[in-house]
PDB file of N, CA and C in Angstrom:
ATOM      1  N   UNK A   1     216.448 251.891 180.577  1.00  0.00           N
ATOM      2  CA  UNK A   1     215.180 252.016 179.886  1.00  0.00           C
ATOM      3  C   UNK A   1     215.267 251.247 178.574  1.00  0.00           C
ATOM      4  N   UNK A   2     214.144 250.559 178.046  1.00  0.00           N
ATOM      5  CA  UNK A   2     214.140 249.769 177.355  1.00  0.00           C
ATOM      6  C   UNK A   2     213.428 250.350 175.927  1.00  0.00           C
ATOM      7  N   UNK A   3     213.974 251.197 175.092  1.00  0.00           N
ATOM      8  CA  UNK A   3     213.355 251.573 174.197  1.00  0.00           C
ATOM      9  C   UNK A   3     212.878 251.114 172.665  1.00  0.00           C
ATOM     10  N   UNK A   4     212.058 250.995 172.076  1.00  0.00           N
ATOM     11  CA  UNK A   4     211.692 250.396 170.994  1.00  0.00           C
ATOM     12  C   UNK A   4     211.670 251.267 170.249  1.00  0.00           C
ATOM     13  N   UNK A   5     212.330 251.601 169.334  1.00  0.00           N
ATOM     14  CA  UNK A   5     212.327 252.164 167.973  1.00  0.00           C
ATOM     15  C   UNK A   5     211.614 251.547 166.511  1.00  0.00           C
ATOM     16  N   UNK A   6     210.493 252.258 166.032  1.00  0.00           N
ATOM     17  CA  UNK A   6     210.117 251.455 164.720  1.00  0.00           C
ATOM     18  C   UNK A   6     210.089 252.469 163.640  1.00  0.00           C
ATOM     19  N   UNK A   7     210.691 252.371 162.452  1.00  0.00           N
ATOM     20  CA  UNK A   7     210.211 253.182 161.217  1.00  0.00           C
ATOM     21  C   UNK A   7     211.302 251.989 159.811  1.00  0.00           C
ATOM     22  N   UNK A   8     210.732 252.308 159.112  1.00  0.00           N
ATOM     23  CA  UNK A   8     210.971 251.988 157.826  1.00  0.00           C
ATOM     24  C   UNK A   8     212.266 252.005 156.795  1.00  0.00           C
ATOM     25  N   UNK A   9     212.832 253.318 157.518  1.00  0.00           N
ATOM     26  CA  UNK A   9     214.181 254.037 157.223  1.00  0.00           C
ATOM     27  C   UNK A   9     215.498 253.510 157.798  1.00  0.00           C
ATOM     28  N   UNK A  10     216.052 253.058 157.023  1.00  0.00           N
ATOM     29  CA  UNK A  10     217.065 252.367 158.357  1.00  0.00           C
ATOM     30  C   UNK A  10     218.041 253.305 158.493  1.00  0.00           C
ATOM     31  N   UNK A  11     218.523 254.052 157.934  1.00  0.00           N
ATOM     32  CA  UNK A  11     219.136 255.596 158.129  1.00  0.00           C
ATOM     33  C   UNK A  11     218.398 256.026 159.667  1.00  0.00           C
ATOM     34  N   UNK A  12     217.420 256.480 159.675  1.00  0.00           N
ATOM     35  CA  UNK A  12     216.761 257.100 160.910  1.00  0.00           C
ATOM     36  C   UNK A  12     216.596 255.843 161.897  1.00  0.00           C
ATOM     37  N   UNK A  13     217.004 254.312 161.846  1.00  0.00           N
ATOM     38  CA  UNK A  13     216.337 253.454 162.293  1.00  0.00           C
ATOM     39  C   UNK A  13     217.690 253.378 163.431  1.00  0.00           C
ATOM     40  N   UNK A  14     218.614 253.736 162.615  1.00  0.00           N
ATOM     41  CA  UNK A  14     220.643 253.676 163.318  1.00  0.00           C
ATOM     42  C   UNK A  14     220.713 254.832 164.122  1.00  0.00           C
ATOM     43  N   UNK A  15     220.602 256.003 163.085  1.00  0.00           N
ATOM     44  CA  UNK A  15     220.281 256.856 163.918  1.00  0.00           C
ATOM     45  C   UNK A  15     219.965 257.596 165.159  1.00  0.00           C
ATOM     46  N   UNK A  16     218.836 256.791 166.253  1.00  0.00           N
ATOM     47  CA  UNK A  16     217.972 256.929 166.730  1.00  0.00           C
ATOM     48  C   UNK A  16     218.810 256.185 168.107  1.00  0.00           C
ATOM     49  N   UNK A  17     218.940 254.648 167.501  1.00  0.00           N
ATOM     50  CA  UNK A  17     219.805 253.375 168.179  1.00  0.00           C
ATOM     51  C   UNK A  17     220.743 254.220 168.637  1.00  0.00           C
ATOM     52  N   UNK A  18     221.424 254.313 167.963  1.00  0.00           N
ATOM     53  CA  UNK A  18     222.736 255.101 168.118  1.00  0.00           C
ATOM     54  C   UNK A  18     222.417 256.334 169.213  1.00  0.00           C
ATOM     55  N   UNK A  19     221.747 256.994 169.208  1.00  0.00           N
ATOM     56  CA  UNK A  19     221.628 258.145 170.582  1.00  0.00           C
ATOM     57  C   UNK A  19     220.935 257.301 171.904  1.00  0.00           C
ATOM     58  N   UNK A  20     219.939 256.553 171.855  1.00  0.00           N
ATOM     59  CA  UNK A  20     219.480 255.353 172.939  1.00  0.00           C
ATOM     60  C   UNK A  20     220.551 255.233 173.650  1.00  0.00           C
ATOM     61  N   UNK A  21     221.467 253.901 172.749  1.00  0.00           N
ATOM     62  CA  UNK A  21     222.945 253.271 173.090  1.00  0.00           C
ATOM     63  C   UNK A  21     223.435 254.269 173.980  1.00  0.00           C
ATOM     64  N   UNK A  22     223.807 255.773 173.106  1.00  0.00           N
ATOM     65  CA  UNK A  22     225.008 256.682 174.027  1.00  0.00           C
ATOM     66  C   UNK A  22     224.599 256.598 175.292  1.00  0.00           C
ATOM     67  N   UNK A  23     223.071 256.813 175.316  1.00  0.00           N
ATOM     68  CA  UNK A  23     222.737 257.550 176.691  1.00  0.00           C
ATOM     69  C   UNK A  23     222.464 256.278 178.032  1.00  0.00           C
ATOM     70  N   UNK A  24     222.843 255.133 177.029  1.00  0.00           N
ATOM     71  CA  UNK A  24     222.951 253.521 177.788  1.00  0.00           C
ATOM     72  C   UNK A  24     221.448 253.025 178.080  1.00  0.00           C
ATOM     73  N   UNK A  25     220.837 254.054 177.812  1.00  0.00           N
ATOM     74  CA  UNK A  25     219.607 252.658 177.450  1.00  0.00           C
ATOM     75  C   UNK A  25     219.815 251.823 176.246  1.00  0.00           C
ATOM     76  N   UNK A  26     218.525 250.913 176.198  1.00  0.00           N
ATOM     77  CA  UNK A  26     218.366 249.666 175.258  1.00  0.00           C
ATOM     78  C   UNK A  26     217.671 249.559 174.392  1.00  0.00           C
ATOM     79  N   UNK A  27     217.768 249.811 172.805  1.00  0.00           N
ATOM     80  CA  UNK A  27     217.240 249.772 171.779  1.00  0.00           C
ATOM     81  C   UNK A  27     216.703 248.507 171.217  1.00  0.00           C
ATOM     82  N   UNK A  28     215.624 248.397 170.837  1.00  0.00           N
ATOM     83  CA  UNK A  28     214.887 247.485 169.658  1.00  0.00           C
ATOM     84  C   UNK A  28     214.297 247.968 169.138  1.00  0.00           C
ATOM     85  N   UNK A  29     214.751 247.657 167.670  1.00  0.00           N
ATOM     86  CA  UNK A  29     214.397 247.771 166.480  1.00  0.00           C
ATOM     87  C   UNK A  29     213.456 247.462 165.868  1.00  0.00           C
ATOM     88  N   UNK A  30     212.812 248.074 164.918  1.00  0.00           N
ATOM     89  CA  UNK A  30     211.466 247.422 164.282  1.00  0.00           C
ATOM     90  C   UNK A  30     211.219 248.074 162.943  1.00  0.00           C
ATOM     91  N   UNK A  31     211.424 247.933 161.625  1.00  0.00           N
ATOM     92  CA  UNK A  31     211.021 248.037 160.434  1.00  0.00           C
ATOM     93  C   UNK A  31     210.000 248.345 160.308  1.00  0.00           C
ATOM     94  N   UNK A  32     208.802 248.091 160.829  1.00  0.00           N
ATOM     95  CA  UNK A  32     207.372 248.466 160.690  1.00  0.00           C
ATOM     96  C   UNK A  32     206.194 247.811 161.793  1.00  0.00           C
ATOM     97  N   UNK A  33     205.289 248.468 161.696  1.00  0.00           N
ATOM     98  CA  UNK A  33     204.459 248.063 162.549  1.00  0.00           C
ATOM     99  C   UNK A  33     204.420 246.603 163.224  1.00  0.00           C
ATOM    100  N   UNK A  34     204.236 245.977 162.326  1.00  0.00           N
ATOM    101  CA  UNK A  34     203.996 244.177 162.802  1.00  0.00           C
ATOM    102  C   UNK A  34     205.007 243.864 163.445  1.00  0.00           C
ATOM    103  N   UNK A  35     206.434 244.014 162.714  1.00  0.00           N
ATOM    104  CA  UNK A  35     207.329 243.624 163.672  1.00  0.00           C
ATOM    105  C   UNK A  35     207.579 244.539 165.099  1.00  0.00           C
ATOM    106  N   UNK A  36     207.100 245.756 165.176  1.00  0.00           N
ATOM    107  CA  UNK A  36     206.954 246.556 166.762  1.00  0.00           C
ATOM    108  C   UNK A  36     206.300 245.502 167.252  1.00  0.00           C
ATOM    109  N   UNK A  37     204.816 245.227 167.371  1.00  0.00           N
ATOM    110  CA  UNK A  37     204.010 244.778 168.058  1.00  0.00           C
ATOM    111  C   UNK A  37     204.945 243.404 168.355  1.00  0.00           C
ATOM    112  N   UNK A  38     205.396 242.579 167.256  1.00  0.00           N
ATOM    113  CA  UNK A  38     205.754 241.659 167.624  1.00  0.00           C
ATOM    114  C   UNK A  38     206.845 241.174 168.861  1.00  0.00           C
ATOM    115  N   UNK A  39     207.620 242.650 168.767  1.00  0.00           N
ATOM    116  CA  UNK A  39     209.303 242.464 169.415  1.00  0.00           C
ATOM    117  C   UNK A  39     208.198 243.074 170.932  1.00  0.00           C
ATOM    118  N   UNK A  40     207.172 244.090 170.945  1.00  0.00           N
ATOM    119  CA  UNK A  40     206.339 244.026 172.262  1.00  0.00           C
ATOM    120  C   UNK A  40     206.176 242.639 172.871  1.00  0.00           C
ATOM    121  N   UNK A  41     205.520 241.960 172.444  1.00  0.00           N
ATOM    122  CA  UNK A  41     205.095 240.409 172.769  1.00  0.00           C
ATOM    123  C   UNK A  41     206.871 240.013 173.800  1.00  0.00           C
ATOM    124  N   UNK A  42     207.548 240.256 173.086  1.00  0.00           N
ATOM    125  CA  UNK A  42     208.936 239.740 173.239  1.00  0.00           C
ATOM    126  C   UNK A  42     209.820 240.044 175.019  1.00  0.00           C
ATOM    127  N   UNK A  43     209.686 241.473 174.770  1.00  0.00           N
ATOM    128  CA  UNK A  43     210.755 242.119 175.505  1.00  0.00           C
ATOM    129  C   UNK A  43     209.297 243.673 176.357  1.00  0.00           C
ATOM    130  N   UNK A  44     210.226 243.775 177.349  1.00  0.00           N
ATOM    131  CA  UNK A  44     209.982 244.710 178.142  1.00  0.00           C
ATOM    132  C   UNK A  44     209.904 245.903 177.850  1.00  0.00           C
ATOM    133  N   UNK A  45     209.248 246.970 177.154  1.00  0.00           N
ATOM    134  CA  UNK A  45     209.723 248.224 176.490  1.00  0.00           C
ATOM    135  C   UNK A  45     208.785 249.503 177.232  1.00  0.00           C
ATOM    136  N   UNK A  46     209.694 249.930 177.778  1.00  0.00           N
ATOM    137  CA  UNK A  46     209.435 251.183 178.521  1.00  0.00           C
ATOM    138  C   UNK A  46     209.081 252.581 177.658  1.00  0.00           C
ATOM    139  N   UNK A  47     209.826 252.600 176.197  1.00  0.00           N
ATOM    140  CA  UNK A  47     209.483 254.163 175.557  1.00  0.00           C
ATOM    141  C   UNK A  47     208.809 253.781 174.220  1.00  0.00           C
ATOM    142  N   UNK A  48     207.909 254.187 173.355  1.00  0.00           N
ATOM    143  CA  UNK A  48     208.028 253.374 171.630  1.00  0.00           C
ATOM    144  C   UNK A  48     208.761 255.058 171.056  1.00  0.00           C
ATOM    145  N   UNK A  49     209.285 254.865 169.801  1.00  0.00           N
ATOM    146  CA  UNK A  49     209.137 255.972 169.123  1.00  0.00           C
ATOM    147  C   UNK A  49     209.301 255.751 167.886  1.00  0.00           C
ATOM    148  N   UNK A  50     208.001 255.903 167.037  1.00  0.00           N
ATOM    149  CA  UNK A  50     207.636 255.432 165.981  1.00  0.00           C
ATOM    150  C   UNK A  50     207.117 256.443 164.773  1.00  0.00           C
ATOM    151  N   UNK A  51     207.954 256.205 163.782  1.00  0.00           N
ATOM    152  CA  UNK A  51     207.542 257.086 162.332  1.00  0.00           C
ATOM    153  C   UNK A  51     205.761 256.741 162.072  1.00  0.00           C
ATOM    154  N   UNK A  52     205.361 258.104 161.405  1.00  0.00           N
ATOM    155  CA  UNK A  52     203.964 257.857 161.061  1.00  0.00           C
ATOM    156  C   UNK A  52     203.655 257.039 160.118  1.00  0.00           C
ATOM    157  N   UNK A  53     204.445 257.312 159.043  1.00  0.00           N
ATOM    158  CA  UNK A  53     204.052 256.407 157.209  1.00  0.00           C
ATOM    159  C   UNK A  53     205.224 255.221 157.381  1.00  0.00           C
ATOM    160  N   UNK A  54     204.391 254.122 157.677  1.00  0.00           N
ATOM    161  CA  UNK A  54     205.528 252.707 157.468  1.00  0.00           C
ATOM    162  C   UNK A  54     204.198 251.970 156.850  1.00  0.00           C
ATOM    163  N   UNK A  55     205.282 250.896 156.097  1.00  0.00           N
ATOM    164  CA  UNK A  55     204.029 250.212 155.196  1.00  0.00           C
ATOM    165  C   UNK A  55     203.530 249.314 156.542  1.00  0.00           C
ATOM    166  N   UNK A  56     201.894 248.562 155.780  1.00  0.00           N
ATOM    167  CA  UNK A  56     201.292 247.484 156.722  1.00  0.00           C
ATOM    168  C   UNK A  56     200.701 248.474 157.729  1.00  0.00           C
ATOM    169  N   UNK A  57     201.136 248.517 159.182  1.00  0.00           N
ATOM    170  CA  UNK A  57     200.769 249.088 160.130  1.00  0.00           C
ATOM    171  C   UNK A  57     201.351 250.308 160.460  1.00  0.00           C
ATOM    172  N   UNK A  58     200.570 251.660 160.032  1.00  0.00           N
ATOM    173  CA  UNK A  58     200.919 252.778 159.962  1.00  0.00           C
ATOM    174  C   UNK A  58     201.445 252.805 162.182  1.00  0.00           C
ATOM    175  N   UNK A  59     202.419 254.260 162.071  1.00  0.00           N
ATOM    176  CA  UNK A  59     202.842 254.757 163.361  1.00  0.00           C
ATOM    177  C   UNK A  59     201.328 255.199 164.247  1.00  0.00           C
ATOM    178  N   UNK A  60     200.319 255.604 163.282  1.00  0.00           N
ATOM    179  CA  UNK A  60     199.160 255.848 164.031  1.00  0.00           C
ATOM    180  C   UNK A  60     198.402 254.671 164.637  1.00  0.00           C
ATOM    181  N   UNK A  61     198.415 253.594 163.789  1.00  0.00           N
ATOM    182  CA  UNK A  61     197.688 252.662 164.121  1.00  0.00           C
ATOM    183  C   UNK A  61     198.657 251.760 165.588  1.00  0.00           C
ATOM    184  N   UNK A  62     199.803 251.751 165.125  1.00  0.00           N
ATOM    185  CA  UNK A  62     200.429 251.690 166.345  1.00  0.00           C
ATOM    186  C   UNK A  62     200.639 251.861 167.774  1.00  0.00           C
ATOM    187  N   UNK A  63     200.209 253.292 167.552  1.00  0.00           N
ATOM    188  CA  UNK A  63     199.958 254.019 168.297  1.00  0.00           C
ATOM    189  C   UNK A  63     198.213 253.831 169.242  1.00  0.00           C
ATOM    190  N   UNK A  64     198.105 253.367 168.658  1.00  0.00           N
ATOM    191  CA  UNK A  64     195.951 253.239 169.130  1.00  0.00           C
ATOM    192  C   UNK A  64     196.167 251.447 169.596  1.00  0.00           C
ATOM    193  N   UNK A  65     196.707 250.756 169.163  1.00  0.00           N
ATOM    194  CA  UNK A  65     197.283 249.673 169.779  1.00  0.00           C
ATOM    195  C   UNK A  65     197.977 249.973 170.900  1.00  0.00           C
ATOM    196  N   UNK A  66     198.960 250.431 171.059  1.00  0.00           N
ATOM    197  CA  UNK A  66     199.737 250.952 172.354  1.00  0.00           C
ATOM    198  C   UNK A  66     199.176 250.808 173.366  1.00  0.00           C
ATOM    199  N   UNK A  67     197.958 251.849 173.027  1.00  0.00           N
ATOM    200  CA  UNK A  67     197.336 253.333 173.649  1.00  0.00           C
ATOM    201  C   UNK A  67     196.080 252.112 174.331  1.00  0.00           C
ATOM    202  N   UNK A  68     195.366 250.831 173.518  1.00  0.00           N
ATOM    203  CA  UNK A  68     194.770 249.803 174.111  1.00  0.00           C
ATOM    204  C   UNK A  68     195.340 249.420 175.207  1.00  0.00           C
ATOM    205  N   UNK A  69     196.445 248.168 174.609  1.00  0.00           N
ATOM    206  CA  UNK A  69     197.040 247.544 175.352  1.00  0.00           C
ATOM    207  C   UNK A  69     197.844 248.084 176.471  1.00  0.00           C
ATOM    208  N   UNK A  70     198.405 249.062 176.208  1.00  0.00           N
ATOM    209  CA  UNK A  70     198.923 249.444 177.708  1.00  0.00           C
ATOM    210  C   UNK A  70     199.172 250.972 177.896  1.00  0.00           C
ATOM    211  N   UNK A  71     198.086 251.602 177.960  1.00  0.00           N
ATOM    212  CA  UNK A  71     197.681 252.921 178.239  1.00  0.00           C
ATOM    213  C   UNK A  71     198.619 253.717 178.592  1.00  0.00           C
ATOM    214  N   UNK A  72     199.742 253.125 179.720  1.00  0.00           N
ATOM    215  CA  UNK A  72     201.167 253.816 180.370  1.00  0.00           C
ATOM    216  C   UNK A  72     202.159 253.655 179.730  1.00  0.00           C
ATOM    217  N   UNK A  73     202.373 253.283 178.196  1.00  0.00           N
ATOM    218  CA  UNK A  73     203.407 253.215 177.731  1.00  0.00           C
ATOM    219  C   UNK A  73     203.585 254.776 176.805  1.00  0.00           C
ATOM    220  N   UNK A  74     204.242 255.292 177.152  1.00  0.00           N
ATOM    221  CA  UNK A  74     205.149 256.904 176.378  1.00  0.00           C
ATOM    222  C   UNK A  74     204.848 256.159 174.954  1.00  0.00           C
ATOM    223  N   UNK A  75     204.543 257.253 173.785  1.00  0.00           N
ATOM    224  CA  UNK A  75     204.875 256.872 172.396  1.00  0.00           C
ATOM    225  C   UNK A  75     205.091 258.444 172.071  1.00  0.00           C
ATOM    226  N   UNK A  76     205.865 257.881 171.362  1.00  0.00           N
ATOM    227  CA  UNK A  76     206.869 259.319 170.529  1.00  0.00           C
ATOM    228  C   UNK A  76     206.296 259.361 169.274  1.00  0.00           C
ATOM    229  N   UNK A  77     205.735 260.116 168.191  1.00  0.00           N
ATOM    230  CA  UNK A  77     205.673 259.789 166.992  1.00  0.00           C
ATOM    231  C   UNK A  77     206.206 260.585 166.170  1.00  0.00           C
ATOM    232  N   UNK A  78     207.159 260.771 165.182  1.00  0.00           N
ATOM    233  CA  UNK A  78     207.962 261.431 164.765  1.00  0.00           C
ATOM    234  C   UNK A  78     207.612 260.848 163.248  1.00  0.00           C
ATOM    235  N   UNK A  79     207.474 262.423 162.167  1.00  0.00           N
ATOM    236  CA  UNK A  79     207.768 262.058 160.650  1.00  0.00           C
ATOM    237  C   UNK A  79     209.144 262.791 159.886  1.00  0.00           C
ATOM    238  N   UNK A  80     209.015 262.875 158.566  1.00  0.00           N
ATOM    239  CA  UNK A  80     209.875 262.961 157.693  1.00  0.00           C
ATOM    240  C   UNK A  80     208.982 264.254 157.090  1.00  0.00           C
ATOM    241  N   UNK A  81     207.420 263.790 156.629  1.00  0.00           N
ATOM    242  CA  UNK A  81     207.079 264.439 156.083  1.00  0.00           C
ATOM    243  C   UNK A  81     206.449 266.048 156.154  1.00  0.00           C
ATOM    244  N   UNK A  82     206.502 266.962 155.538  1.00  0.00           N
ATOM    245  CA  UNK A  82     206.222 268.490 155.699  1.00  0.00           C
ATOM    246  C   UNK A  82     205.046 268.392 156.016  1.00  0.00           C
ATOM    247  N   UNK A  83     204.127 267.848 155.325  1.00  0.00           N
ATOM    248  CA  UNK A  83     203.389 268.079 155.334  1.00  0.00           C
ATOM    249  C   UNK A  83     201.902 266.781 156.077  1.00  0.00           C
ATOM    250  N   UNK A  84     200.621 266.792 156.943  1.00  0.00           N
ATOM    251  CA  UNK A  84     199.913 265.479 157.254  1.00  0.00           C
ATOM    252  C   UNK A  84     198.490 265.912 156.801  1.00  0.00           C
ATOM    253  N   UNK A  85     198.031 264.612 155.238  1.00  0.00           N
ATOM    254  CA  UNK A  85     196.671 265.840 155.091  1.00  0.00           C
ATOM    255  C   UNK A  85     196.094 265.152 156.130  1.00  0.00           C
TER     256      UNK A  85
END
């Protein structure tokens, strides 16, 4: 499985990679929105799982892109924060 990981944090960004890897699927990486969409264009990605607050292209907006372009793709969205007003 070809998973795409995007958030901002590169702590949570290794993290994440790092449990993918164990379980022998395939991680790509993405800093923030633009570059997700972009590494999409790229490569084959079967799971996203993407932080909500990244600068540029929030995890939501990401997410509604996804959710366009390819309706059957899984998105995970995972935060940091306690609290979403």
């Amino acid at each position: 499985m070809n998973v795409l990981i995007a958030d901002d944090d590169k702590l949570i960004l290794e993290t994440i990679r790092k449990y993918v890897d164990y379980r022998g699927d395939v991680s790509f990486l993405a800093s923030d929105g633009s570059e997700a969409l972009a590494v999409m264009k790229k490569e084959s990605i079967d799971l996203v799982i993407t932080d909500i607050q990244m600068p540029g292209i929030s995890g939501f907006e990401l997410m509604k892109t996804i959710n366009e372009e390819r309706p059957e793709l899984p998105v995970i969205i995972i935060t940091g924060y306690a609290e979403m007003e």
